[in-house]
N, C-alpha and C. Protein backbone atom coordinates (compact mmCIF):
# COMPACT_ATOMS: atom_id res chain seq x y z
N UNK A 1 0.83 -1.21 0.00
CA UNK A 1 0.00 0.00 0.00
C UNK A 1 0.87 1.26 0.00
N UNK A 2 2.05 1.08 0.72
CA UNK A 2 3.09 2.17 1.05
C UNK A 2 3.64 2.49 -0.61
N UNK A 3 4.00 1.76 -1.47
CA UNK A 3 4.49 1.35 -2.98
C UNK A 3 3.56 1.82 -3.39
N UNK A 4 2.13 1.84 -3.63
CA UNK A 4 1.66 2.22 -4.35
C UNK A 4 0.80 3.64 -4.30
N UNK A 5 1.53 4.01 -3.09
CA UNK A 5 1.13 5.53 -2.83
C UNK A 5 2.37 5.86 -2.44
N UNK A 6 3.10 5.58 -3.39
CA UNK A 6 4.74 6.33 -3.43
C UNK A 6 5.36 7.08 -2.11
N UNK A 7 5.13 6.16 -1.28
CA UNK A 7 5.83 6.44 0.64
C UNK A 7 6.74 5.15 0.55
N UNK A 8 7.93 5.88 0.23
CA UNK A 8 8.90 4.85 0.99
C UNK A 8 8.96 5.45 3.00
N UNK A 9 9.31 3.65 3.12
CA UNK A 9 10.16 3.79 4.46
C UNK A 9 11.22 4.14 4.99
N UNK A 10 11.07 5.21 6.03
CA UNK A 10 12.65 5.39 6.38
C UNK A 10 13.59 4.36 6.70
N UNK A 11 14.31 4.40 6.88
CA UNK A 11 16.11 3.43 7.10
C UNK A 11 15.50 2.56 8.40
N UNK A 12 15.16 3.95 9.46
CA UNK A 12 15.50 3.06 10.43
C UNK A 12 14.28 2.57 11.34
N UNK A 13 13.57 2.10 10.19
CA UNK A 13 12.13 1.28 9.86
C UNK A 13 11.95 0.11 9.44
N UNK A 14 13.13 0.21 8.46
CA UNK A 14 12.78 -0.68 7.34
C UNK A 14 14.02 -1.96 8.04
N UNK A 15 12.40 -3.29 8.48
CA UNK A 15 13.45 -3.95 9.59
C UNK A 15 12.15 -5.07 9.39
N UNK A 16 12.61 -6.53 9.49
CA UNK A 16 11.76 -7.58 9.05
C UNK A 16 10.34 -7.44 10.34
N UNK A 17 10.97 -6.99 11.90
CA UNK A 17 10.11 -6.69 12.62
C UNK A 17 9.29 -5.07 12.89
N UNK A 18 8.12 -4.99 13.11
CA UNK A 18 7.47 -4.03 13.65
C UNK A 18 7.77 -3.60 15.08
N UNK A 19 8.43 -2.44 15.02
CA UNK A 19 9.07 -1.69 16.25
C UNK A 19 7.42 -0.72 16.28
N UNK A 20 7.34 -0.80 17.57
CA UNK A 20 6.47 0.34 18.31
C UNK A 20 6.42 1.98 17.45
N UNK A 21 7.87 1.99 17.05
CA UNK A 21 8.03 3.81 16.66
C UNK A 21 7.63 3.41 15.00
N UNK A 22 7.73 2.28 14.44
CA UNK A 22 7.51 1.95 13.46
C UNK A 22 5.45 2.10 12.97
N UNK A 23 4.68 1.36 14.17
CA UNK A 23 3.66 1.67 14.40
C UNK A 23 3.22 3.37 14.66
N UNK A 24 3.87 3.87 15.38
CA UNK A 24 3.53 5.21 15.03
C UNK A 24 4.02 6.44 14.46
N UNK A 25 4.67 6.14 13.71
CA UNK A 25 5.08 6.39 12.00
C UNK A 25 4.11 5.70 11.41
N UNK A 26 3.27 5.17 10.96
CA UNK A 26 2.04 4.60 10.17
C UNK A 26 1.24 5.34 10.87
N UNK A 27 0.91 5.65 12.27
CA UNK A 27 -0.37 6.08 12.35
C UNK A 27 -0.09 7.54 12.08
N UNK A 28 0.79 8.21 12.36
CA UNK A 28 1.03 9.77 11.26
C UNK A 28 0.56 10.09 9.82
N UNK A 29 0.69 8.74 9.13
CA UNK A 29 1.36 8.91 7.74
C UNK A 29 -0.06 9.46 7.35
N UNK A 30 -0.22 10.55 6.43
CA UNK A 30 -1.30 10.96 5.81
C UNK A 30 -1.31 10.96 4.18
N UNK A 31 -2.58 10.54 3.30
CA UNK A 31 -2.38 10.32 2.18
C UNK A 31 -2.98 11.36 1.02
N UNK A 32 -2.72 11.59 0.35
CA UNK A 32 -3.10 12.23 -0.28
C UNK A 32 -4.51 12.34 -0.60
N UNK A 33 -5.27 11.29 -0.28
CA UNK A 33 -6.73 11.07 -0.61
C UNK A 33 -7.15 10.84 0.84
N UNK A 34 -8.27 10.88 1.60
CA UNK A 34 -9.23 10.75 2.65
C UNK A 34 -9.11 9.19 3.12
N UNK A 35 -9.48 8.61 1.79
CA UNK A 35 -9.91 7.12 1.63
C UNK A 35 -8.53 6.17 1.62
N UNK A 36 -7.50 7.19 1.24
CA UNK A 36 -6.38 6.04 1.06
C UNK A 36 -6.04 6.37 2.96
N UNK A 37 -6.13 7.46 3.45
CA UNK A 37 -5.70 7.44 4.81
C UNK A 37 -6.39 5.99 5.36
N UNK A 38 -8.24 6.52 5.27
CA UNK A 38 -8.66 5.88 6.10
C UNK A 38 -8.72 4.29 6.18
N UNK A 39 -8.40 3.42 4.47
CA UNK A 39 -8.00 2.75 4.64
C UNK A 39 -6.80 2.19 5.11
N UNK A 40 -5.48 3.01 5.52
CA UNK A 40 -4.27 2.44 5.73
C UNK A 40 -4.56 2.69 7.52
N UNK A 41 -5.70 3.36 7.42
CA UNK A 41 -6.04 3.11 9.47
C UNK A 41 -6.47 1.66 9.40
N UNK A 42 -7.37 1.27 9.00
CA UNK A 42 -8.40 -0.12 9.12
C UNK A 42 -7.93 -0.90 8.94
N UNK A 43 -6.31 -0.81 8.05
CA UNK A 43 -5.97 -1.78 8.05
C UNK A 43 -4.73 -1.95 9.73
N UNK A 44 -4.39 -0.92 10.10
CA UNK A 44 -3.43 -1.01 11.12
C UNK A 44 -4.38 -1.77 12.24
N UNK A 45 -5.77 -1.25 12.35
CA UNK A 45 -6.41 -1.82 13.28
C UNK A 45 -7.13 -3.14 13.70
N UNK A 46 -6.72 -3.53 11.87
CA UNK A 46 -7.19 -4.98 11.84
C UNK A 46 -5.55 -5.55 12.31
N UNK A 47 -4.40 -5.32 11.83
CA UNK A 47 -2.87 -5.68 12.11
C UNK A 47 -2.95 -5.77 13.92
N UNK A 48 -3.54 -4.82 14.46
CA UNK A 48 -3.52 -4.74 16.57
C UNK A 48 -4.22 -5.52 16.45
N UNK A 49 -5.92 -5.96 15.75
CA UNK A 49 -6.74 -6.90 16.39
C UNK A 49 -6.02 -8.67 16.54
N UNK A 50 -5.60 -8.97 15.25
CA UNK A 50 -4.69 -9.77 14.94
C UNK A 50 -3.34 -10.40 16.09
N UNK A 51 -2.94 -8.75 16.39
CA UNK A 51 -1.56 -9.43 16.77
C UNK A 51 -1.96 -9.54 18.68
N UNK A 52 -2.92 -8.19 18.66
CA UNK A 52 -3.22 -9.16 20.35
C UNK A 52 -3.77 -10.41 20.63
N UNK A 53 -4.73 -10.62 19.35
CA UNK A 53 -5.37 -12.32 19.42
C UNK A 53 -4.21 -13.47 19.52
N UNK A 54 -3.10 -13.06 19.00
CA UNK A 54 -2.17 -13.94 18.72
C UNK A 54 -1.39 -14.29 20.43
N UNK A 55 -0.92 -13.09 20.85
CA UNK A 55 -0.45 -12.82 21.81
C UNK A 55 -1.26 -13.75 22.80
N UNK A 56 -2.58 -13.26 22.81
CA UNK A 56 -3.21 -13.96 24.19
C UNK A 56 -3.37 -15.44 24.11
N UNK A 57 -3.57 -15.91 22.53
CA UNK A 57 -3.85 -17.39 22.40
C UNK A 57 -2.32 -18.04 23.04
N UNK A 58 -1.25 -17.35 22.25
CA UNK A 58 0.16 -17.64 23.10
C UNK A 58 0.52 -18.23 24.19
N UNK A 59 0.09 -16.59 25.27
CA UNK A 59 0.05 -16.87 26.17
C UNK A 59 -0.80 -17.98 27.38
N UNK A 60 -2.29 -18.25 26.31
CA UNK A 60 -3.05 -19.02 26.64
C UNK A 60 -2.59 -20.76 26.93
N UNK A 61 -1.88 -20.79 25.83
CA UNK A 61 -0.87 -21.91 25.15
C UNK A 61 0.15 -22.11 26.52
N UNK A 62 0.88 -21.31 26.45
CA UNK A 62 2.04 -21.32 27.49
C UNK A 62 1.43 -21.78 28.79
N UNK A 63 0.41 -20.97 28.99
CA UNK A 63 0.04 -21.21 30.93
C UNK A 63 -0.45 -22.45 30.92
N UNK A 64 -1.08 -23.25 29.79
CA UNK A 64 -1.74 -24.54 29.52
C UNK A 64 -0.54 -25.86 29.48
N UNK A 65 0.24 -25.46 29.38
CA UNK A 65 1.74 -26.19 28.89
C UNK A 65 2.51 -26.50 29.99
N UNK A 66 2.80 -25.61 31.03
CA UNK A 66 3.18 -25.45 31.95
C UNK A 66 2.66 -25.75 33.29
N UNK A 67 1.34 -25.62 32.86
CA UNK A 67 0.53 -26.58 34.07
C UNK A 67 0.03 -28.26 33.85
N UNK A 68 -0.07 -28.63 32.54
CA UNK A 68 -0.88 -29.94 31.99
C UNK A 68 0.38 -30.48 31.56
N UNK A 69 1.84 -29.95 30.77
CA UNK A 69 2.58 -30.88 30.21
C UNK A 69 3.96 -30.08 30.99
N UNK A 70 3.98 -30.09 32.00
CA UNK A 70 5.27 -29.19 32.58
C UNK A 70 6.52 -29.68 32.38
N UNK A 71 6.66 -31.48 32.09
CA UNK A 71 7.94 -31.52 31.97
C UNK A 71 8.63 -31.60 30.75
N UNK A 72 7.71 -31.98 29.96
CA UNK A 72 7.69 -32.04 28.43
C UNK A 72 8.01 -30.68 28.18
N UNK A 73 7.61 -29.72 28.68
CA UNK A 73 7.55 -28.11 27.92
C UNK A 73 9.03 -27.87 28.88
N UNK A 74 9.42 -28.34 30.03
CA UNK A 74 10.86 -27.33 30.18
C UNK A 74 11.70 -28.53 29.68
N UNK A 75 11.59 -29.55 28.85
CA UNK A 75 13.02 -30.23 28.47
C UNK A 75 12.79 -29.92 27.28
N UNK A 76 11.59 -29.08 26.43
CA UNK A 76 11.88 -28.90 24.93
C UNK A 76 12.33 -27.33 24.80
N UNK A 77 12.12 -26.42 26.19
CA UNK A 77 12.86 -25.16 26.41
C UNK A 77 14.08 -24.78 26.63
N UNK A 78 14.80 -25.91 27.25
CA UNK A 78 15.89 -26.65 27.44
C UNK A 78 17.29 -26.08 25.91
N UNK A 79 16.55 -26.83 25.03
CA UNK A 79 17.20 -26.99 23.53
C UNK A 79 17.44 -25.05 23.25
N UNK A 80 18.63 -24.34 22.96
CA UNK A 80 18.62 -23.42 22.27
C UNK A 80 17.88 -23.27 21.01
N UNK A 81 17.09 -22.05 20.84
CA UNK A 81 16.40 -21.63 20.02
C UNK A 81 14.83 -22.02 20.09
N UNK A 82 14.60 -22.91 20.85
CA UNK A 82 13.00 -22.86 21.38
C UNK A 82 12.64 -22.49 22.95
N UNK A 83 11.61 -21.48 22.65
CA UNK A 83 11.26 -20.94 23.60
C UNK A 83 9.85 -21.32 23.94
N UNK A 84 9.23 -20.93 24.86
CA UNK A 84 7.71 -21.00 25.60
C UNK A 84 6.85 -21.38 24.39
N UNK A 85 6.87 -20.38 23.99
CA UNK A 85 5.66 -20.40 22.65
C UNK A 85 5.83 -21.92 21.77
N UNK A 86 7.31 -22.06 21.30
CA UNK A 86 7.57 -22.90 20.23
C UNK A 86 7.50 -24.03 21.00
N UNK A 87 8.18 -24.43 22.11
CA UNK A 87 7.84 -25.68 23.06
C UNK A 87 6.31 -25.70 23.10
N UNK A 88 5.07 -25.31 23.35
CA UNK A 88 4.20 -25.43 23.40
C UNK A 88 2.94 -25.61 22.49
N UNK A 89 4.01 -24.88 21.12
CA UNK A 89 3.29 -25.29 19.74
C UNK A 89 3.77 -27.06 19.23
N UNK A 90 4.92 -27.36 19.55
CA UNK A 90 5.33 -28.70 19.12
C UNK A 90 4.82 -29.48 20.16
N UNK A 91 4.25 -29.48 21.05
CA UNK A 91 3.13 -30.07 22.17
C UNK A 91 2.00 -29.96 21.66
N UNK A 92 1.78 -29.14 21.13
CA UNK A 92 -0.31 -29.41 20.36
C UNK A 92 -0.02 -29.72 19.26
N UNK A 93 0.92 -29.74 18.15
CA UNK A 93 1.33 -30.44 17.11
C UNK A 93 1.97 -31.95 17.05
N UNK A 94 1.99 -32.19 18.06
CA UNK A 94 2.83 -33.86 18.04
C UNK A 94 2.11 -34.56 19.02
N UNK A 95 1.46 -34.01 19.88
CA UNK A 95 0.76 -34.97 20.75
C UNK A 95 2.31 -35.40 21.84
N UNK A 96 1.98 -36.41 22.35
CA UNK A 96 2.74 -38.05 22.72
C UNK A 96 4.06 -37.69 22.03
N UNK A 97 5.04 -36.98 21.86
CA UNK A 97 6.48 -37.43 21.22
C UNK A 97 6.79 -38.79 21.10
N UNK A 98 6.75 -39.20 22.51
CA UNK A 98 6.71 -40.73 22.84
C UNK A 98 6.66 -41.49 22.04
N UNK A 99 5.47 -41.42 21.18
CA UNK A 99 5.03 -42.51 20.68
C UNK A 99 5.93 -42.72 18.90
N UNK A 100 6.69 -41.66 18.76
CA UNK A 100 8.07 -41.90 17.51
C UNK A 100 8.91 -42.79 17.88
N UNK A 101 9.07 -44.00 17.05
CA UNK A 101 10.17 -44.78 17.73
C UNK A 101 11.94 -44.52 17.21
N UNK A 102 11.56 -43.92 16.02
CA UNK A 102 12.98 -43.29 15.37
C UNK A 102 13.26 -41.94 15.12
N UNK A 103 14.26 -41.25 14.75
CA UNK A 103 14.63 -39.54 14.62
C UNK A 103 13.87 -39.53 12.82
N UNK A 104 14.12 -40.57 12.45
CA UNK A 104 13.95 -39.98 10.80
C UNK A 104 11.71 -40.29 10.99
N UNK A 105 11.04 -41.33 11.69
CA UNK A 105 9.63 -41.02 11.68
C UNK A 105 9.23 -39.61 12.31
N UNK A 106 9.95 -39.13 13.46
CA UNK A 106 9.25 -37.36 14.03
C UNK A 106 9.65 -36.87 12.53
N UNK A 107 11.40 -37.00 12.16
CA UNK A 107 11.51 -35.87 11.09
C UNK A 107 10.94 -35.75 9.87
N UNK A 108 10.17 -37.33 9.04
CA UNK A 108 9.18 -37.48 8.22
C UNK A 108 7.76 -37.05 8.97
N UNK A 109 7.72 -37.04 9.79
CA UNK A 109 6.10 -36.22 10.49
C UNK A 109 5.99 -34.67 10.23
N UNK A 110 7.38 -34.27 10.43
CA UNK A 110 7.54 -32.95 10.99
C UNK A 110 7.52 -32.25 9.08
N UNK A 111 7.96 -32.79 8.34
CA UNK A 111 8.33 -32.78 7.44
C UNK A 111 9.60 -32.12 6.53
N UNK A 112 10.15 -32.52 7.53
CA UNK A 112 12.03 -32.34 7.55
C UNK A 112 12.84 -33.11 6.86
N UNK A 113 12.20 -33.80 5.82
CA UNK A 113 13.11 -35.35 5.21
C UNK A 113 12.64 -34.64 3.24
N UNK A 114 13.86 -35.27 2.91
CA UNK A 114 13.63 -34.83 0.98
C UNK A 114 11.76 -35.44 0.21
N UNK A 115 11.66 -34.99 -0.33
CA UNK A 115 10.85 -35.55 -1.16
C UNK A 115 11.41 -36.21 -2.43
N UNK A 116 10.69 -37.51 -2.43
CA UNK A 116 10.79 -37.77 -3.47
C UNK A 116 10.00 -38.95 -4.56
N UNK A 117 10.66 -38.63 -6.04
CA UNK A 117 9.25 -38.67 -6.71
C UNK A 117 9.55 -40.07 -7.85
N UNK A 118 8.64 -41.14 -7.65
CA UNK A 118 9.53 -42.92 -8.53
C UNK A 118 8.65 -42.25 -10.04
N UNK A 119 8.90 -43.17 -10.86
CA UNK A 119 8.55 -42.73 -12.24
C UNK A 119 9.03 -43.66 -13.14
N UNK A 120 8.58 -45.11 -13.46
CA UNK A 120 9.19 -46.04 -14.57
C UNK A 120 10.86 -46.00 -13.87
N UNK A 121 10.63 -46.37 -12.44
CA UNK A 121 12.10 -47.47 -12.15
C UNK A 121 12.87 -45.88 -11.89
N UNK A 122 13.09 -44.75 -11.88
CA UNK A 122 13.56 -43.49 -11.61
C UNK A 122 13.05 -43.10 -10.84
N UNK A 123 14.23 -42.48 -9.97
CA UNK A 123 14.42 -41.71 -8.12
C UNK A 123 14.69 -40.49 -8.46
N UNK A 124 13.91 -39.56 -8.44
CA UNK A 124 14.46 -38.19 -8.11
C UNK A 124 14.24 -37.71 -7.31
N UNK A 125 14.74 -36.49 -6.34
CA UNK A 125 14.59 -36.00 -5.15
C UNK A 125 14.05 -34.64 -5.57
N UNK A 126 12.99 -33.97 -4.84
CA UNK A 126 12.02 -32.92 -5.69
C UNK A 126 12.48 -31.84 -4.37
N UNK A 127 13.88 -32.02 -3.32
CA UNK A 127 13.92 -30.82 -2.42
C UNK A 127 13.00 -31.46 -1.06
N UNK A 128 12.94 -30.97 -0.47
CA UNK A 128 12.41 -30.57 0.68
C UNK A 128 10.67 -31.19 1.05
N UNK A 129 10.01 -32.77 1.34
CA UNK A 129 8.85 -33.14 0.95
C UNK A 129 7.74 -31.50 1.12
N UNK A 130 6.92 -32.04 0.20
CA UNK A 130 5.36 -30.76 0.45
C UNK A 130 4.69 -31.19 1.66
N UNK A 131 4.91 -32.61 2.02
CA UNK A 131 4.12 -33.18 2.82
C UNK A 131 4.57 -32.93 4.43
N UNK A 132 3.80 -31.96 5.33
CA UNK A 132 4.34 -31.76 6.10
C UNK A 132 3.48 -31.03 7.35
N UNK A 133 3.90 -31.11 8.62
CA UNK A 133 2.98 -29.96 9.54
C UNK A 133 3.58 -28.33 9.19
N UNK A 134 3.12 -28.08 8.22
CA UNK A 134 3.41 -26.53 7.60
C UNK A 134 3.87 -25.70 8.93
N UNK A 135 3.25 -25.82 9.91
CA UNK A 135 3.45 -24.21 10.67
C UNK A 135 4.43 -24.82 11.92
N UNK A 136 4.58 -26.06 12.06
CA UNK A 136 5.44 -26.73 12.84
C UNK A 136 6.87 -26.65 12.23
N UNK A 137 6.98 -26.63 10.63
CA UNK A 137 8.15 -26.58 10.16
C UNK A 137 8.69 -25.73 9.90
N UNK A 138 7.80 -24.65 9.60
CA UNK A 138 8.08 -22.97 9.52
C UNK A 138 8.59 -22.44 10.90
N UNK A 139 8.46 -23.01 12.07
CA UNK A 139 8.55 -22.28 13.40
C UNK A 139 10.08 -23.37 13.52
N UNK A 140 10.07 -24.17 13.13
CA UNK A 140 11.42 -24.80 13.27
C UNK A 140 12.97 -24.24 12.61
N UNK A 141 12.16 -23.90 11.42
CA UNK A 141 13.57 -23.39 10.31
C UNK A 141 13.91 -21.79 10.75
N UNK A 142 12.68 -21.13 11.44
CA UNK A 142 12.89 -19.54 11.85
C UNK A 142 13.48 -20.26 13.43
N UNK A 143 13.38 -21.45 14.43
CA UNK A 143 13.96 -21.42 15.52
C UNK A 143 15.52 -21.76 15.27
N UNK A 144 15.56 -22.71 13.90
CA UNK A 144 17.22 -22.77 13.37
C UNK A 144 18.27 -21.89 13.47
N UNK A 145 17.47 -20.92 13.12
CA UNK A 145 18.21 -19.72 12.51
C UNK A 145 18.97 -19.39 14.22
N UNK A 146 18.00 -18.78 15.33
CA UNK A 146 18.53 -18.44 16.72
C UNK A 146 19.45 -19.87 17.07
N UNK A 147 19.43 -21.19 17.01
CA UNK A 147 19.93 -21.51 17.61
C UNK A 147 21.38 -21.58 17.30
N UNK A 148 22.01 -20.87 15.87
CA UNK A 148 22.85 -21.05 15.22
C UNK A 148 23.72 -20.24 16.12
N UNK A 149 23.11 -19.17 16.53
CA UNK A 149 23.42 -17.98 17.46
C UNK A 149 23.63 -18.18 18.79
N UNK A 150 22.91 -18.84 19.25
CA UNK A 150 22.80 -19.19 20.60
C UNK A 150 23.73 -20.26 21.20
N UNK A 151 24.05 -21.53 20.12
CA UNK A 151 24.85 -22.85 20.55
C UNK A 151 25.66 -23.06 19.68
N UNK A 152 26.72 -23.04 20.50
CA UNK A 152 28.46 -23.47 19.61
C UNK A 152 28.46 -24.65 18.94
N UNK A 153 27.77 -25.78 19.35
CA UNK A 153 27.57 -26.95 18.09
C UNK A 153 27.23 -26.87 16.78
N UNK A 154 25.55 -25.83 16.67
CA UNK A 154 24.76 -25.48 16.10
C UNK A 154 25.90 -24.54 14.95
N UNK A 155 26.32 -23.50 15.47
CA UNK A 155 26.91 -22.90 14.96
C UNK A 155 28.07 -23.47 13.92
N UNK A 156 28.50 -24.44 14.32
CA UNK A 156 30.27 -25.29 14.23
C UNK A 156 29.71 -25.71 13.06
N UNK A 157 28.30 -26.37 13.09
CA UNK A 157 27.64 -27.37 12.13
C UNK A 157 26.98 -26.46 11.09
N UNK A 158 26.71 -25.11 11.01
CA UNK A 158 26.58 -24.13 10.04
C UNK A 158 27.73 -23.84 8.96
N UNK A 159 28.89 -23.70 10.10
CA UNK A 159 29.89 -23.16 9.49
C UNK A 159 30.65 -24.25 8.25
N UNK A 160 30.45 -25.09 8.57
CA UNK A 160 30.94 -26.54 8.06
C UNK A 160 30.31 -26.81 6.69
N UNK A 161 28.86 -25.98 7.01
CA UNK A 161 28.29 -26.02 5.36
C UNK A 161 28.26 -24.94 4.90
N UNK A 162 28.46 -24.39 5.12
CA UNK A 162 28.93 -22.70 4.80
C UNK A 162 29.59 -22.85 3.13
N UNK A 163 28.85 -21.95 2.08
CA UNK A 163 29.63 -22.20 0.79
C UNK A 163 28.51 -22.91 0.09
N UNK A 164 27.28 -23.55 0.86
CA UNK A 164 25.93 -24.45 -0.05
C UNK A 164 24.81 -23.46 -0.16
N UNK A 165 23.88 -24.15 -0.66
CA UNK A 165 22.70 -23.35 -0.50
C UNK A 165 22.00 -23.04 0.78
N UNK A 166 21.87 -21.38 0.74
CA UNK A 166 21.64 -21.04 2.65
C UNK A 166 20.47 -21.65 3.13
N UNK A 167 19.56 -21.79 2.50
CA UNK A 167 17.76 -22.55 2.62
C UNK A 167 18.24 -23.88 2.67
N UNK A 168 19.41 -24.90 1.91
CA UNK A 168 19.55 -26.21 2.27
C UNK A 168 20.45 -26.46 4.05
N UNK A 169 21.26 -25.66 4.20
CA UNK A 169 21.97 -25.87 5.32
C UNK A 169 20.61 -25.63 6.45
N UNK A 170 20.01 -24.41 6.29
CA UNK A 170 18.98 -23.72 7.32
C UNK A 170 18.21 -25.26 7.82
N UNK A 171 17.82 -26.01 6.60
CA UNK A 171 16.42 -27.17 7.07
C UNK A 171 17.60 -28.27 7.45
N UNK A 172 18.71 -28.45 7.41
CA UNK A 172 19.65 -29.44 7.41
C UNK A 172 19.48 -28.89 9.19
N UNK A 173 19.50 -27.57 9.65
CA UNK A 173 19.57 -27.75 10.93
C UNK A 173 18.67 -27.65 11.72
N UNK A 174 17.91 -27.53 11.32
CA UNK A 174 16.47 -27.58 11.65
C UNK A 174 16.15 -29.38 12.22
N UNK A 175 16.78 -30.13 10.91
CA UNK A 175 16.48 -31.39 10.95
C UNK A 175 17.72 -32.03 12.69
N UNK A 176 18.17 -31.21 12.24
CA UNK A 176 19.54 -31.38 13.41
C UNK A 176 18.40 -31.37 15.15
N UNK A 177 17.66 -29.84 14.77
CA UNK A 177 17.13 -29.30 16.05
C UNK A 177 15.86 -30.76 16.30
N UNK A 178 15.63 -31.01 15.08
CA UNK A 178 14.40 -32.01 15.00
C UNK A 178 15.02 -33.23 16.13
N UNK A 179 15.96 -33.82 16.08
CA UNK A 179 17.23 -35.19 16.78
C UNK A 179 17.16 -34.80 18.15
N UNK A 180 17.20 -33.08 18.20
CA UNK A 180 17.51 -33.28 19.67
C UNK A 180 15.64 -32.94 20.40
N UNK A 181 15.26 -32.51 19.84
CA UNK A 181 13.19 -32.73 20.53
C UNK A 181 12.85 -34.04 20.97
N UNK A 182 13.13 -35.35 19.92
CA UNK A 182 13.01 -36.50 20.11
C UNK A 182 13.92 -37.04 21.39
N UNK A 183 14.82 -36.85 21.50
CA UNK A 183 16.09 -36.85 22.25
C UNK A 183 15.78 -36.58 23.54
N UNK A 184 15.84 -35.65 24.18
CA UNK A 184 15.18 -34.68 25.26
C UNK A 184 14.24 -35.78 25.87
N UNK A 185 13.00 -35.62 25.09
CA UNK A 185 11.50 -36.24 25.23
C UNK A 185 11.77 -37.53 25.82
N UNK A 186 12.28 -38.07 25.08
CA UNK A 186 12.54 -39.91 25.35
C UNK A 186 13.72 -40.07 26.15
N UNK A 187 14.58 -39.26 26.37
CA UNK A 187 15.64 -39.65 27.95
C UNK A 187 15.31 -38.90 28.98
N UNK A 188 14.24 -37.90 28.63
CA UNK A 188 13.50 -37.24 29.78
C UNK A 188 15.24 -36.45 30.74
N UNK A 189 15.86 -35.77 29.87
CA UNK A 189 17.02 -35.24 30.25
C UNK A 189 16.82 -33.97 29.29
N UNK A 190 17.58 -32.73 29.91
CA UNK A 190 17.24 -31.69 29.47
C UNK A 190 19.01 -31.60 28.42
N UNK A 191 18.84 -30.27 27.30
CA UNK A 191 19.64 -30.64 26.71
C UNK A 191 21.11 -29.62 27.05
N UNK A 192 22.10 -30.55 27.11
CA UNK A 192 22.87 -29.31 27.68
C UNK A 192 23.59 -29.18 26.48
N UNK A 193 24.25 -27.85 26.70
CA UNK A 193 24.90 -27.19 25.26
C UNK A 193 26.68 -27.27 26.24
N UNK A 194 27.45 -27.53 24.70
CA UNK A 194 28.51 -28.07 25.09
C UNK A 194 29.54 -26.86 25.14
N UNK A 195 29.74 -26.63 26.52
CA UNK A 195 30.66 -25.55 26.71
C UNK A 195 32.18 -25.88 26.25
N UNK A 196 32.67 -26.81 26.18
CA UNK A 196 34.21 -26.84 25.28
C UNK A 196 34.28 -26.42 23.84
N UNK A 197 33.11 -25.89 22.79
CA UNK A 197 32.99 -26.05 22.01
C UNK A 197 33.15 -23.78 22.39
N UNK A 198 33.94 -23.15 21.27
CA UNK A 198 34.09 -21.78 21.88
C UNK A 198 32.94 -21.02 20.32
N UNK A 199 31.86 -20.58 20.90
CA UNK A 199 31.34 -19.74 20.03
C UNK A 199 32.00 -18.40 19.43
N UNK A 200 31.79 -18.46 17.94
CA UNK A 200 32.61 -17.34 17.22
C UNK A 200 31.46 -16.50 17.32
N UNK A 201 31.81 -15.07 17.55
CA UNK A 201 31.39 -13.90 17.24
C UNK A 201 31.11 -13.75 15.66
């Protein structure tokens, strides 16, 4: 809407997240027409209705997690790069962990394993299966990313593929983060991050 009513964003705006000063810089912005204002209000106010619904279901999530699955939710909080929210979304998305008896059935659940496609006696690999818990795998490959940051293994094991495609390494550790959920769950041990290992800046 900003593009097509020729408003660029300033610099120190223009940021994958919505900062507060960012929100009110939009509610300033005035348009040349009545209607283009008042739609770029309705829409900010549908963006607050949205993001507090989100917030409270969250938080709804979390206090539910913590009282009904408490130990399950602090050994999957445990793991760098999942937090409250994401421990508690892979709890209403997986049910029972338990009940996976191998790393590659959660990571074919989760849908962390290649696809691929037979054809008259021919194997090809089509990338990344379609078949998958979409919003379980999306919250995995964006928790990849922090834990790369957060844990010197994680990191060691980035760097190592460093030079491939950044979207193939990203789900490669994702699939990594996938080993240690199962892991955790089923030795009912929380995960410790290996301090001999020295994180690079």
């Amino acid at each position: 809407m900003l593009l097509y009513h020729g408003v660029g964003i300033p610099d120190e705006f223009d940021k994958p997240n919505w900062t507060v000063s960012f929100l009110d810089w939009l509610d300033s912005l005035r348009f040349s027409t009545s209607s283009g204002t008042l739609s770029l209000q309705g829409k900010l106010r549908m963006y607050r209705f949205v993001k507090a619904e989100y917030l409270e279901i969250a938080n709804q999530m979390r206090s539910y997690c913590r009282k009904e699955h408490k130990k399950d939710y602090n050994l999957l909080r445990s793991i760098p790069g999942i937090g409250g929210y994401l421990a508690s979304v892979i709890i209403a998305e997986c049910g029972d962990i338990r009940r996976f008896n191998t790393e590659g059935q959660f990571a074919s659940f989760i849908g962390l394993v290649p696809g691929i496609y037979n054809s008259g006696g021919s194997e090809s690999c089509l990338g990344i299966t379609p078949r998958s818990r979409g919003q379980l795998r999306s919250y995995l490959i964006e928790a990849a990313w922090i834990a790369i940051r957060k844990d010197p293994e994680m990191q060691a094991y980035y760097r190592k593929h460093q030079g491939k495609n950044v979207k193939n390494i990203i789900v490669k550790v994702a699939h990594k983060m996938s080993r240690r959920i199962l892991s955790v769950i089923k030795t009912e041990t929380p995960y410790q991050v290996n301090k001999n290992l020295v994180l690079e800046q």
